[in-house]
N, C-alpha and C. Protein backbone atom coordinates (compact mmCIF):
# COMPACT_ATOMS: atom_id res chain seq x y z
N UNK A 1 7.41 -9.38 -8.67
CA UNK A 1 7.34 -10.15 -7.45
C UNK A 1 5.88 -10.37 -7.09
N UNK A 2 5.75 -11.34 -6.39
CA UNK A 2 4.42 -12.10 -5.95
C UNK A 2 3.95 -10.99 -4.90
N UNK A 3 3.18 -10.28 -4.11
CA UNK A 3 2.42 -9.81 -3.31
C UNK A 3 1.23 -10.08 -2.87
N UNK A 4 0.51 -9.76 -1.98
CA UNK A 4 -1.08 -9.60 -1.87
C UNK A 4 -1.20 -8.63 -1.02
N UNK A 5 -2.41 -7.72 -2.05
CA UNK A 5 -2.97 -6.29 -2.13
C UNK A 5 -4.46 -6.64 -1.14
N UNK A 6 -4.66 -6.19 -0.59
CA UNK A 6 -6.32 -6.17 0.29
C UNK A 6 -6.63 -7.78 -0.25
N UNK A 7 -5.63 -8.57 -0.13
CA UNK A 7 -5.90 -9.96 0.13
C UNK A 7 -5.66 -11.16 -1.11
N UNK A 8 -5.47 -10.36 -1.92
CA UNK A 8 -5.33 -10.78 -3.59
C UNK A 8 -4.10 -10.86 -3.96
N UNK A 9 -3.72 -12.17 -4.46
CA UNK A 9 -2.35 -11.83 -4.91
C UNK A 9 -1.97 -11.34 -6.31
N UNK A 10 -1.01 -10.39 -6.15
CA UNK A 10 -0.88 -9.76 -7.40
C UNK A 10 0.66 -10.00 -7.97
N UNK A 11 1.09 -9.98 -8.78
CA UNK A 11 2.33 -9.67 -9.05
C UNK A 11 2.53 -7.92 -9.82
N UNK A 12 3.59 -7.75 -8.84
CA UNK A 12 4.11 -6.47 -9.37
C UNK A 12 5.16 -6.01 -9.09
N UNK A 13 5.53 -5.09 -10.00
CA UNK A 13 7.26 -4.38 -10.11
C UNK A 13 7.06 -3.13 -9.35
N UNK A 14 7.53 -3.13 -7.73
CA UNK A 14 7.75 -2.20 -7.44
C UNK A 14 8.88 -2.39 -5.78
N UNK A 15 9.80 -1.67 -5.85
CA UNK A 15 10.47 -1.28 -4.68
C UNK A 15 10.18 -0.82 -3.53
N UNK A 16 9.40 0.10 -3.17
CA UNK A 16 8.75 0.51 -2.02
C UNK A 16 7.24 0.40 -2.46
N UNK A 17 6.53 0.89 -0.68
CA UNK A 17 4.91 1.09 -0.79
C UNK A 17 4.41 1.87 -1.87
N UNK A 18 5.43 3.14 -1.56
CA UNK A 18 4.89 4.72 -2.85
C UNK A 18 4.76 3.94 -3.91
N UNK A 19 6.19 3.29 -4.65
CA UNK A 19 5.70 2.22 -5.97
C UNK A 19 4.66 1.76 -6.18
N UNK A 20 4.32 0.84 -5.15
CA UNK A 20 3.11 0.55 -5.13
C UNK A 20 1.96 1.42 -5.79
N UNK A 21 1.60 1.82 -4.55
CA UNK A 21 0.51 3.18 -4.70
C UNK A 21 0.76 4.22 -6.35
N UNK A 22 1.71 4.26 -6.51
CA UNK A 22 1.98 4.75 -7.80
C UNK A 22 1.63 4.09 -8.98
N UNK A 23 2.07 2.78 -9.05
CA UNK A 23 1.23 1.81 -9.85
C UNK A 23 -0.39 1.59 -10.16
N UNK A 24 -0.52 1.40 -9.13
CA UNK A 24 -2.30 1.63 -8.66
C UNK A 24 -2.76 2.63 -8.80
N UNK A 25 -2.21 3.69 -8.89
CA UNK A 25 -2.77 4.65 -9.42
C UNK A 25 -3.55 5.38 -8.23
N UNK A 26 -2.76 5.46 -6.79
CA UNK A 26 -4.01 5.59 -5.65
C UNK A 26 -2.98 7.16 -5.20
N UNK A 27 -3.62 7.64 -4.75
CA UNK A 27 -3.01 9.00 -4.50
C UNK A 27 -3.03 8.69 -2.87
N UNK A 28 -1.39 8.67 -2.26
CA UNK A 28 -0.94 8.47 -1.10
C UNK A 28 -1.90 9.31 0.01
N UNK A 29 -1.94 10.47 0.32
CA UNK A 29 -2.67 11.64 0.98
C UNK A 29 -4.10 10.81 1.15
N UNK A 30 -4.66 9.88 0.52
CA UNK A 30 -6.03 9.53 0.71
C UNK A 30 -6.32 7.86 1.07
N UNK A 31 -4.86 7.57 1.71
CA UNK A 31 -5.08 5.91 2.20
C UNK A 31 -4.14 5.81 3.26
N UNK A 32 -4.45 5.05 3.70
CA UNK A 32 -4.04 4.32 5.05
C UNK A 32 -3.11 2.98 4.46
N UNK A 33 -1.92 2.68 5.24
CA UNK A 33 -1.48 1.32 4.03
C UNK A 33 -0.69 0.52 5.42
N UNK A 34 -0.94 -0.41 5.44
CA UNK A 34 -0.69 -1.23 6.69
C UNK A 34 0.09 -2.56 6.10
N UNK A 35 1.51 -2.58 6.03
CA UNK A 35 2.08 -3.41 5.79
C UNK A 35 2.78 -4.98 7.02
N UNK A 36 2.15 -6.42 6.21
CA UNK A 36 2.51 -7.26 6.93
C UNK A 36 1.84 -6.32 8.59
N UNK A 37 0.41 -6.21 8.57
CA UNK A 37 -0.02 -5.82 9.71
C UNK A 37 0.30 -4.94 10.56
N UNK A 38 1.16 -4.27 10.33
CA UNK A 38 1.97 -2.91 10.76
C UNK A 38 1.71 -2.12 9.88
N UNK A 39 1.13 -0.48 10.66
CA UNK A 39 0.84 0.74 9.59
C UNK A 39 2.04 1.13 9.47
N UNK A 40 2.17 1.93 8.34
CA UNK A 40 3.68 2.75 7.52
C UNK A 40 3.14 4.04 7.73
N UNK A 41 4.11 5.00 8.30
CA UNK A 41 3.84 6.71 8.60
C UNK A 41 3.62 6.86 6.81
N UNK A 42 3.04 7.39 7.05
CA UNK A 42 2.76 8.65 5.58
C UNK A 42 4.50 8.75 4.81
N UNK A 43 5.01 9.21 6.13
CA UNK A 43 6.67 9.85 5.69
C UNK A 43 7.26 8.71 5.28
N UNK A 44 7.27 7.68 5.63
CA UNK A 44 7.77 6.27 5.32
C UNK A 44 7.68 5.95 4.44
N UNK A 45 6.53 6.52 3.41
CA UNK A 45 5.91 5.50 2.48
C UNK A 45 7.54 5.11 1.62
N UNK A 46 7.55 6.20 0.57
CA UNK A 46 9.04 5.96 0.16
C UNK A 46 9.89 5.37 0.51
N UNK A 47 10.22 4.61 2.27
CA UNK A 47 11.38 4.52 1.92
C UNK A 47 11.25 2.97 2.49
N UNK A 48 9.80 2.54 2.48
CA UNK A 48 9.66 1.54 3.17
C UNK A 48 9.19 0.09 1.93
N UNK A 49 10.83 -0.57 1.96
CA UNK A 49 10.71 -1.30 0.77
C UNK A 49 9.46 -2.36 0.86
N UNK A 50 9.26 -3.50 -0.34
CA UNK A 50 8.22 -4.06 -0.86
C UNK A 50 9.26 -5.42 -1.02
N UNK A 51 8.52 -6.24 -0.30
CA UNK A 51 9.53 -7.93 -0.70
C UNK A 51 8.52 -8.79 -0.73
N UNK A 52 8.99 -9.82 -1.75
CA UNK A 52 8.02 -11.12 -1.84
C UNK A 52 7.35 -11.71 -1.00
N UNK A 53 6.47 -12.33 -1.42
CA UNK A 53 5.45 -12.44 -0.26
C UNK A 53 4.09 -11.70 1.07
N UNK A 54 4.90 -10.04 0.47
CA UNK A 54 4.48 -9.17 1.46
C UNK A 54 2.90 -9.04 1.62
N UNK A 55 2.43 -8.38 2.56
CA UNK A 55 0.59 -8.54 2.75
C UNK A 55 0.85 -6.89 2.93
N UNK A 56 -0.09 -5.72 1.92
CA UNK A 56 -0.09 -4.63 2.10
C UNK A 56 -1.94 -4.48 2.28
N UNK A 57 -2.26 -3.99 2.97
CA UNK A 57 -3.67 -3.55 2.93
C UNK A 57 -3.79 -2.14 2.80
N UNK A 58 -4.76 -1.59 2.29
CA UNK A 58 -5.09 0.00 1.78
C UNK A 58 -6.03 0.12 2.76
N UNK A 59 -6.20 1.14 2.99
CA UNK A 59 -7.52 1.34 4.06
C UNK A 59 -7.44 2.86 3.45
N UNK A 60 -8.63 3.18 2.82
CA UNK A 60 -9.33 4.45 2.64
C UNK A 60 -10.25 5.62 2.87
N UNK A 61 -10.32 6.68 2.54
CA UNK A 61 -10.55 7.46 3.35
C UNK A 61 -11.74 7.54 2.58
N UNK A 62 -13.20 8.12 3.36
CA UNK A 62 -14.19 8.33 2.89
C UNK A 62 -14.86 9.31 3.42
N UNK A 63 -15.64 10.27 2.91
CA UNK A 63 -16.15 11.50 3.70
C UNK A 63 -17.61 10.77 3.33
N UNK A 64 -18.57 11.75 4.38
CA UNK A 64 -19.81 11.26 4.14
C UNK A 64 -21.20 11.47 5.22
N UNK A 65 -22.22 11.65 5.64
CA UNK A 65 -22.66 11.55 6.46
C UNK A 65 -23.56 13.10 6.70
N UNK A 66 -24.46 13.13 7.26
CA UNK A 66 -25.36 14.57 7.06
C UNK A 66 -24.78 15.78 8.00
């Protein structure tokens, strides 16, 4: 299915966000994921399906600073 990832459209095979993120290879615990402009709880990720057209943005976590 057609998607766009942080703005890019991608095609990909996946059922929920976790799919997602599983694909990508992004380890859930370290992103923020805001679907169609609405954030998804952490607990959600799983169960919160993925449909054509959808807009998922990642927002990541970064440590840093003195």
């Amino acid at each position: 299915m057609q998607i766009k990832i942080n703005g890019k459209p991608e095609e990909i095979q996946a059922a929920t966000v976790l799919d997602v993120l599983k694909v990508k290879n992004i380890e859930p615990r370290m992103v923020a994921v805001e679907l169609n402009e609405s954030m998804v709880d952490r607990e959600s990720l799983d169960t919160t399906p993925i449909r054509e057209g959808d807009h998922l943005e990642f927002l990541f976590y970064m440590g840093g600073g003195r």
